[in-house]
Protein backbone atom coordinates (compact mmCIF):
# COMPACT_ATOMS: atom_id res chain seq x y z
CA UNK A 1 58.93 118.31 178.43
CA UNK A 2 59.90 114.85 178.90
CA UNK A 3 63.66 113.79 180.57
CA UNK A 4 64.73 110.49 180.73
CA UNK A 5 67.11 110.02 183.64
CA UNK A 6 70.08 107.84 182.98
CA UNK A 7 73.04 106.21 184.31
CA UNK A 8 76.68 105.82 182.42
CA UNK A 9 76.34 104.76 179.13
CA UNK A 10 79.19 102.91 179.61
CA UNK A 11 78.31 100.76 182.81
CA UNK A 12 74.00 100.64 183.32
CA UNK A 13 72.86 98.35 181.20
CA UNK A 14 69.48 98.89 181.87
CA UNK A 15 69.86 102.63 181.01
CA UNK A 16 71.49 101.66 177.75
CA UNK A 17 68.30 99.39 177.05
CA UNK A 18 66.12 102.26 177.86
CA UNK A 19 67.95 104.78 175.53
CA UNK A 20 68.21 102.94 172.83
CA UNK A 21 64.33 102.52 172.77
CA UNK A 22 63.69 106.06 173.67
CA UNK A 23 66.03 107.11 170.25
CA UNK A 24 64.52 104.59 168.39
CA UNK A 25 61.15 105.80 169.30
CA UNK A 26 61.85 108.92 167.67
CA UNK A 27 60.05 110.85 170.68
CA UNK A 28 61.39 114.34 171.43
CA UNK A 29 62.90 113.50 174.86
CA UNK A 30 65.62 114.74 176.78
CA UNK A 31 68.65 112.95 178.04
CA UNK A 32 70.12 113.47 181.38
CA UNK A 33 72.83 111.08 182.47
CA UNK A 34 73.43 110.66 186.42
CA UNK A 35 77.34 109.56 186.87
CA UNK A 36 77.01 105.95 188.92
CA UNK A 37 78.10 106.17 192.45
CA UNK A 38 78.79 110.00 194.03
CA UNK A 39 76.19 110.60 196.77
CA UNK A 40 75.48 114.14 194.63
CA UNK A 41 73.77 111.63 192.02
CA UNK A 42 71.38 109.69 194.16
CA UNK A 43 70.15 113.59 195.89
CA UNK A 44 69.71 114.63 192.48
CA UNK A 45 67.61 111.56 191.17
CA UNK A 46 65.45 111.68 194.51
CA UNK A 47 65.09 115.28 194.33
CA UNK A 48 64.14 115.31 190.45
CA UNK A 49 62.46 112.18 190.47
CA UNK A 50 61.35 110.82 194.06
CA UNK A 51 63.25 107.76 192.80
CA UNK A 52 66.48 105.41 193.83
CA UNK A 53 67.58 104.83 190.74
CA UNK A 54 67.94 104.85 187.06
CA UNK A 55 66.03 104.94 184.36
CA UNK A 56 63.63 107.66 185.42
CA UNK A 57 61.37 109.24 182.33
CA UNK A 58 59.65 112.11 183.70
CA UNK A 59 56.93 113.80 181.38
CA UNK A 60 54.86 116.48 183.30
CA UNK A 61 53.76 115.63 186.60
CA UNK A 62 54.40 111.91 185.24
CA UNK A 63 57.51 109.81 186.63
CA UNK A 64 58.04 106.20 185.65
CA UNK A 65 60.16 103.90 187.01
CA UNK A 66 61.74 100.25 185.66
CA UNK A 67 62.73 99.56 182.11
CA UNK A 68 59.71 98.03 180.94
CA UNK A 69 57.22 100.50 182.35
CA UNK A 70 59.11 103.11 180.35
CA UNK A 71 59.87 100.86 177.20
CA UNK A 72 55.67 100.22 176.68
CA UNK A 73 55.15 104.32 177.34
CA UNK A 74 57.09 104.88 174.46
CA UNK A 75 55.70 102.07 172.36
CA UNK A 76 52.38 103.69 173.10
CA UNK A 77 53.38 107.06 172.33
CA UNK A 78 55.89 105.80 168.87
CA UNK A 79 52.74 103.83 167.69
CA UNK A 80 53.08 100.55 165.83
CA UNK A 81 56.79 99.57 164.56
CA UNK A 82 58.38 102.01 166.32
CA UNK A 83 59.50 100.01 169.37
CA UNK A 84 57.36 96.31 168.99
CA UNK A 85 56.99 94.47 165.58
CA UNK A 86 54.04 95.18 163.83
CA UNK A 87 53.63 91.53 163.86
CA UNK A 88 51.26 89.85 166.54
CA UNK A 89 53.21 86.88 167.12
CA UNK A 90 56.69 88.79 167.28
CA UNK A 91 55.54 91.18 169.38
CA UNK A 92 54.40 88.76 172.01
CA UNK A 93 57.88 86.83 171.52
CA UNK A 94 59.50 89.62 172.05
CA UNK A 95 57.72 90.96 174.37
CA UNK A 96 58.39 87.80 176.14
CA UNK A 97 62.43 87.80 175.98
CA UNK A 98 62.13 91.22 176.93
CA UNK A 99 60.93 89.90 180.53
CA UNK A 100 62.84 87.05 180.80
CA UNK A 101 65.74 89.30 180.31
CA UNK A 102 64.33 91.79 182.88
CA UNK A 103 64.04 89.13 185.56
CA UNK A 104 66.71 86.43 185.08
CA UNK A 105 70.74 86.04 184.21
CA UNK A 106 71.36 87.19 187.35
CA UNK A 107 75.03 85.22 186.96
CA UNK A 108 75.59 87.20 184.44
CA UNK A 109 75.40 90.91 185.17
CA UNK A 110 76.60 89.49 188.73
CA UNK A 111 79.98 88.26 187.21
CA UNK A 112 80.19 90.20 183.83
CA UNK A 113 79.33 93.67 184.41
CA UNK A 114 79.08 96.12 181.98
CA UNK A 115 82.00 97.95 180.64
CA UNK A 116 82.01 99.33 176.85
CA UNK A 117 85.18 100.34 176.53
CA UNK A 118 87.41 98.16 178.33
CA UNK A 119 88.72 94.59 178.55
CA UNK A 120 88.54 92.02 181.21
CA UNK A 121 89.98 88.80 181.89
CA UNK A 122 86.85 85.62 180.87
CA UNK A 123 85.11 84.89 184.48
CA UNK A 124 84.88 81.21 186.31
CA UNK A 125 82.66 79.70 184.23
CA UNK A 126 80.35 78.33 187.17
CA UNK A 127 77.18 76.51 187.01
CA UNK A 128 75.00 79.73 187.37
CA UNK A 129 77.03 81.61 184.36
CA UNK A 130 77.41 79.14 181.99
CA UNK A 131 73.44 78.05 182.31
CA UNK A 132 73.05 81.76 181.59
CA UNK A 133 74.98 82.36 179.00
CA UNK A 134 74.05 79.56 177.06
CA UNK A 135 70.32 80.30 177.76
CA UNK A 136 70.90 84.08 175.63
CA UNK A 137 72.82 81.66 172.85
CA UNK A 138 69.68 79.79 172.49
CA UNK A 139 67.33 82.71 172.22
CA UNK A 140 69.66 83.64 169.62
CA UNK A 141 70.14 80.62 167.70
CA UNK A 142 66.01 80.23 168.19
CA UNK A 143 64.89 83.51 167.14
CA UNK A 144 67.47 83.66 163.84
CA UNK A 145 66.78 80.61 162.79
CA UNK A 146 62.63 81.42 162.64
CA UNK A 147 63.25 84.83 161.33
CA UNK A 148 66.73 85.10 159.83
CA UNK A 149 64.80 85.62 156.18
CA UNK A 150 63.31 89.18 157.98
CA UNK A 151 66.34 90.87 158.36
CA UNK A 152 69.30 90.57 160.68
CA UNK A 153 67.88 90.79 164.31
CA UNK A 154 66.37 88.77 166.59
CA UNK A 155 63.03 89.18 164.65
CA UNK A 156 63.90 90.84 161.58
CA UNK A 157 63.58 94.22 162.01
CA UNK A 158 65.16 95.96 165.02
CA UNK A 159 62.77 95.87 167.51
CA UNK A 160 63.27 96.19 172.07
CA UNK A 161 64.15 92.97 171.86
CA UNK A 162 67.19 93.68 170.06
CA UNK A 163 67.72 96.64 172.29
CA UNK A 164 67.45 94.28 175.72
CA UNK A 165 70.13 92.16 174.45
CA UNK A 166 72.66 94.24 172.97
CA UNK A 167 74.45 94.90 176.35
CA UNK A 168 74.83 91.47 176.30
CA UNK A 169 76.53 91.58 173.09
CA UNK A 170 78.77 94.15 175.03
CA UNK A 171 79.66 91.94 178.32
CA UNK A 172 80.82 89.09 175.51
CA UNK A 173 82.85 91.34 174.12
CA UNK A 174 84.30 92.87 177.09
CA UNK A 175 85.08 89.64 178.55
CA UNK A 176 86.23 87.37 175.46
CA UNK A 177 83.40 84.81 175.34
CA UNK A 178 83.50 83.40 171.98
CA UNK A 179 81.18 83.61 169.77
CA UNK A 180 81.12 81.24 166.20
CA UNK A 181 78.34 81.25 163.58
CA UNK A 182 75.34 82.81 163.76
CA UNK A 183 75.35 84.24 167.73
CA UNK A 184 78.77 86.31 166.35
CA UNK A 185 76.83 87.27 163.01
CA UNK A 186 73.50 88.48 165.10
CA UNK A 187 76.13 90.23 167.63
CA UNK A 188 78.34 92.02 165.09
CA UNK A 189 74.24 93.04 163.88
CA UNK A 190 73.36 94.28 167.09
CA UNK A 191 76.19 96.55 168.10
CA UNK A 192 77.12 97.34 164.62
CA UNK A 193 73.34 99.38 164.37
CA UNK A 194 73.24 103.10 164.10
CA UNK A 195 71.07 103.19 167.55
CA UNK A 196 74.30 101.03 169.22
CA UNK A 197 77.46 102.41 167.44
CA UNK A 198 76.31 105.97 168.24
CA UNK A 199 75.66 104.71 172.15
CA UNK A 200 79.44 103.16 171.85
CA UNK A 201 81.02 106.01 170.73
CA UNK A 202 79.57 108.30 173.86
CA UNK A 203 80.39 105.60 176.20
CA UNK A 204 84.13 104.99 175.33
CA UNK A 205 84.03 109.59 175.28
CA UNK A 206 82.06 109.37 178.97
CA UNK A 207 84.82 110.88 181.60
CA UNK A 208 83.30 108.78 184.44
CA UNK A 209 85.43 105.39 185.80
CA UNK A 210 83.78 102.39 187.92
CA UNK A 211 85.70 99.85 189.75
CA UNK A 212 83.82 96.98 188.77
CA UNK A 213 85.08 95.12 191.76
CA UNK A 214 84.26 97.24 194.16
CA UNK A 215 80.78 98.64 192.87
CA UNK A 216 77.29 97.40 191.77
CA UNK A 217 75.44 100.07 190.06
CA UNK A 218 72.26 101.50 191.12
CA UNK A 219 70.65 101.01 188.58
CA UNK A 220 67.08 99.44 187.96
CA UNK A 221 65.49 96.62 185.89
């Protein structure tokens, strides 16, 4: 059996990255979300997994840790399409936004948490957020204007890439950053997929409430 360990759908983002691969991959896994925050949650994921925090895919006496570890074991087991594009090139290109995602815009998870189904007043627009923000607008604007003849995402077809960046898609919602053109055309694409609307849906149903203010998930990259 294989269990993929999870945080809210509504607040991890890197849990909702993870879970929308592992659906897409069309793998028979199991899905076991860990509420953010009560104690109970953390014994649990040590206990279960010997790690901190979420995502966790356990299969057998196999546990991996960190979004991209687990995103590549489920490319390998999907086989081709399933996860990458079959393409060469894309695949490296989106295999590299997929990292630069994992290890930068630290402004903006820092000031624009996630938070699905609620509203919250634009942030400050300092130096460190606005460079991030429009950093993700120009991996848009780059990556639809080379492909936008492929399909609607960032390299035609759906691929990780598209699942990386549609909490992002999310946070501009949630906050009211405007979007014109084509970054509101690819974002209306990305959460307007079958893999994102269903993720929506159990998110705005989850019973669970974080105080963004107050609390940084534990959740991993």
């Amino acid at each position: 059996m294989t269990t993929l360990y999870l945080g809210n759908k509504n607040y991890s983002s890197w849990s909702i990255r993870t879970l929308l691969v592992a659906r897409a991959s069309g793998l028979d896994i199991e899905e076991h979300v860990l509420p953010l925050g009560p104690e109970e949650t953390y014994e649990i994921l040590l206990r279960e997994t010997d790690q901190h925090r979420v995502p966790v895919l356990v299969t057998g006496s196999l546990v991996i840790h960190d979004s991209l570890a687990i995103v590549e074991w489920l490319a390998e087991k999907a086989g081709p399409g399933k996860v990458w594009p079959v393409d060469e090139i894309k695949r490296a290109k989106a295999r590299s936004l997929c990292a630069e995602m994992h290890a930068s815009f630290i402004d903006l998870r820092s000031d624009m948490g996630v938070d699905i189904r609620s509203s919250h007043p634009t942030p400050t627009m300092t130096g460190g957020l606005k460079w991030d923000i429009n950093r993700v607008l120009e991996i848009w604007t780059n990556a639809r204007a080379e492909y936008k003849t492929d399909g609607p995402y960032l390299f035609g077809e759906w691929s990780a890439a598209d699942a990386f960046f549609m909490p992002v898609a999310t946070r501009f919602r949630t906050y009211g950053i405007k979007l014109e053109g084509a970054h509101e055309t690819y974002a209306q694409a990305v959460l307007s997929h079958p893999l994102s609307a269903q993720l929506i849906e159990e998110a705005k149903a989850e019973p669970w409430t974080v105080d963004l203010s107050k609390f940084r998930p534990k959740s991993a990259d």
